[in-house]
Protein backbone atom coordinates (compact mmCIF):
# COMPACT_ATOMS: atom_id res chain seq x y z
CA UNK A 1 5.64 -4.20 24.45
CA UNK A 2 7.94 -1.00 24.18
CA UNK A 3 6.96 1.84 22.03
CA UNK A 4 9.82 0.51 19.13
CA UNK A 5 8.02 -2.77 18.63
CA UNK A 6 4.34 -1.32 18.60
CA UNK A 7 5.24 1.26 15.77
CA UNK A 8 7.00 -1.36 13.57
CA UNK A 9 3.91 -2.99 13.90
CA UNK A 10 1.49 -0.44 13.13
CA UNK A 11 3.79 0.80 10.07
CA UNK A 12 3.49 -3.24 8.90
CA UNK A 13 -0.50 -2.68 9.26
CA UNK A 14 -0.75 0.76 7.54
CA UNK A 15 1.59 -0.79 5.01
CA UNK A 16 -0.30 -4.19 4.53
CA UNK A 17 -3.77 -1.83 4.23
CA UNK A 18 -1.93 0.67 1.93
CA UNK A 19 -0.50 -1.99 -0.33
CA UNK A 20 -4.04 -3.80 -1.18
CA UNK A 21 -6.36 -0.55 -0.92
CA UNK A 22 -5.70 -0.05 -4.74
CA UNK A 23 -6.93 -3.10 -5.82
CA UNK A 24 -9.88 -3.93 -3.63
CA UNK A 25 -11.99 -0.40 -4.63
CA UNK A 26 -13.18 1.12 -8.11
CA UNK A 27 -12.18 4.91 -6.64
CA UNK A 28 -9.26 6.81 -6.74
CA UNK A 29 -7.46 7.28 -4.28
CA UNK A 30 -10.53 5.11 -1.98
CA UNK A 31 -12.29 8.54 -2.24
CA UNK A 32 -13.04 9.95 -5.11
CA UNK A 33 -15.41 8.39 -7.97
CA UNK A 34 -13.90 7.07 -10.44
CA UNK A 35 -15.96 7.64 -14.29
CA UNK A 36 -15.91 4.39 -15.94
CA UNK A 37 -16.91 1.07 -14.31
CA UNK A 38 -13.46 -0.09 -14.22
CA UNK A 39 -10.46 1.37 -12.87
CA UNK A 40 -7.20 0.63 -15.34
CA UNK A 41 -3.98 -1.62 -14.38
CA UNK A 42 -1.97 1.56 -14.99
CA UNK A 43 -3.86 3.95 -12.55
CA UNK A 44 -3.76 0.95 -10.19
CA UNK A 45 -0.14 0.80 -9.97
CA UNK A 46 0.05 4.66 -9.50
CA UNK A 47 -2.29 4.12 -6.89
CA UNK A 48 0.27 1.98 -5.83
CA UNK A 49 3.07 4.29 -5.64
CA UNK A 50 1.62 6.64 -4.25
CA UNK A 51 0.51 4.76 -1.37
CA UNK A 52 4.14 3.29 -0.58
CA UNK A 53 5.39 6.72 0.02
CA UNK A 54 2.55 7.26 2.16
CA UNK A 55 3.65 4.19 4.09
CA UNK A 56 6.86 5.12 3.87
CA UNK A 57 5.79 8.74 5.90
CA UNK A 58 4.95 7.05 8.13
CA UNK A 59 7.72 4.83 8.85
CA UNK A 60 9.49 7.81 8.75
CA UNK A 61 7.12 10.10 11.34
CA UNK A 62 7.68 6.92 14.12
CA UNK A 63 11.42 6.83 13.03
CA UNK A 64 11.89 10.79 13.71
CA UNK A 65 9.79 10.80 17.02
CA UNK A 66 11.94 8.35 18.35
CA UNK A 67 15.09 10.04 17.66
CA UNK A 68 17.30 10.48 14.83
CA UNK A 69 16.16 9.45 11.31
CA UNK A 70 18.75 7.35 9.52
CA UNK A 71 20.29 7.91 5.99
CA UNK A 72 18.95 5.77 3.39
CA UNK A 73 20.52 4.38 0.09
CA UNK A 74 18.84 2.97 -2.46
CA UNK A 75 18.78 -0.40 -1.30
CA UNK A 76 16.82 0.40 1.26
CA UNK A 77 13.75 1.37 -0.72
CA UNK A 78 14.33 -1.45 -3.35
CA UNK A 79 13.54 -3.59 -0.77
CA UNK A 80 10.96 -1.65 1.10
CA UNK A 81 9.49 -0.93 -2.19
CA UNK A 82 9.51 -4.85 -3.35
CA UNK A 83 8.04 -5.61 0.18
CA UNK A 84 5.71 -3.70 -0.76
CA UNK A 85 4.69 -5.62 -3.80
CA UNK A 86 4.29 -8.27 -2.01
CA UNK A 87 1.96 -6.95 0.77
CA UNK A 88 -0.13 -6.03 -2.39
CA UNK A 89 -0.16 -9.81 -3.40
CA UNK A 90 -3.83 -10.52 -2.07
CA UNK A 91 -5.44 -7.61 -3.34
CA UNK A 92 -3.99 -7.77 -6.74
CA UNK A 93 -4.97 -11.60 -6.88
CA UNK A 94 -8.63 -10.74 -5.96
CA UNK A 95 -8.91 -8.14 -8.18
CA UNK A 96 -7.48 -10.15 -11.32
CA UNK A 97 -6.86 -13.53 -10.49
CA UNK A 98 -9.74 -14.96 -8.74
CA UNK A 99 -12.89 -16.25 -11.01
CA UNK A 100 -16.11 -14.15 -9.79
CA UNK A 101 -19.63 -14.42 -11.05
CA UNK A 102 -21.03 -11.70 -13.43
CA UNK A 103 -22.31 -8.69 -11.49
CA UNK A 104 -20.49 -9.64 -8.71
CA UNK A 105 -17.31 -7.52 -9.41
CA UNK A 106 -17.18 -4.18 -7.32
């Protein structure tokens, strides 16, 4: 597998971990504790931002160590950034969608 193929694929990975960690802990940012019991929606999808342009870093680290980075429009990160929604997909159905017992929720 040549060096191209192995970084899209660990981008995808950081991406697809990046996307749910949001939704599947109670602390911000996965490392700090978080006061109430319950993280909000809002603080969530901050959370959220913040980790696509972490994911988009390093896209863009692989991209510049193997040679010139490209230009990007805005396209580009409407649909990196909607991909990215949709990586989140499992996570955010856990978190809200699935029916858990009482005491159960972390």
């Amino acid at each position: 597998m040549d060096s191209g193929v192995a970084s899209a694929w660990v981008v995808l990975g950081v991406a697809l971990v990046l996307a749910n960690l949001p939704f599947v802990n109670e602390r911000l940012l996965a490392v700090l504790p978080w006061r109430t019991a319950f993280k909000p929606l809002a603080l969530r999808l901050a959370e959220l931002l913040l980790c696509y342009l972490v994911a988009g870093g390093v896209g863009r680290l692989f991209e510049a160590r193997q040679g010139m980075v490209a230009a990007q429009g805005w396209e580009f990160y409407a649909v990196t950034g909607a991909f990215f929604v949709v990586l989140a997909f499992p996570g955010f159905v856990w978190r809200y969608l699935l029916k858990r017992k009482k005491g159960t929720d972390s």
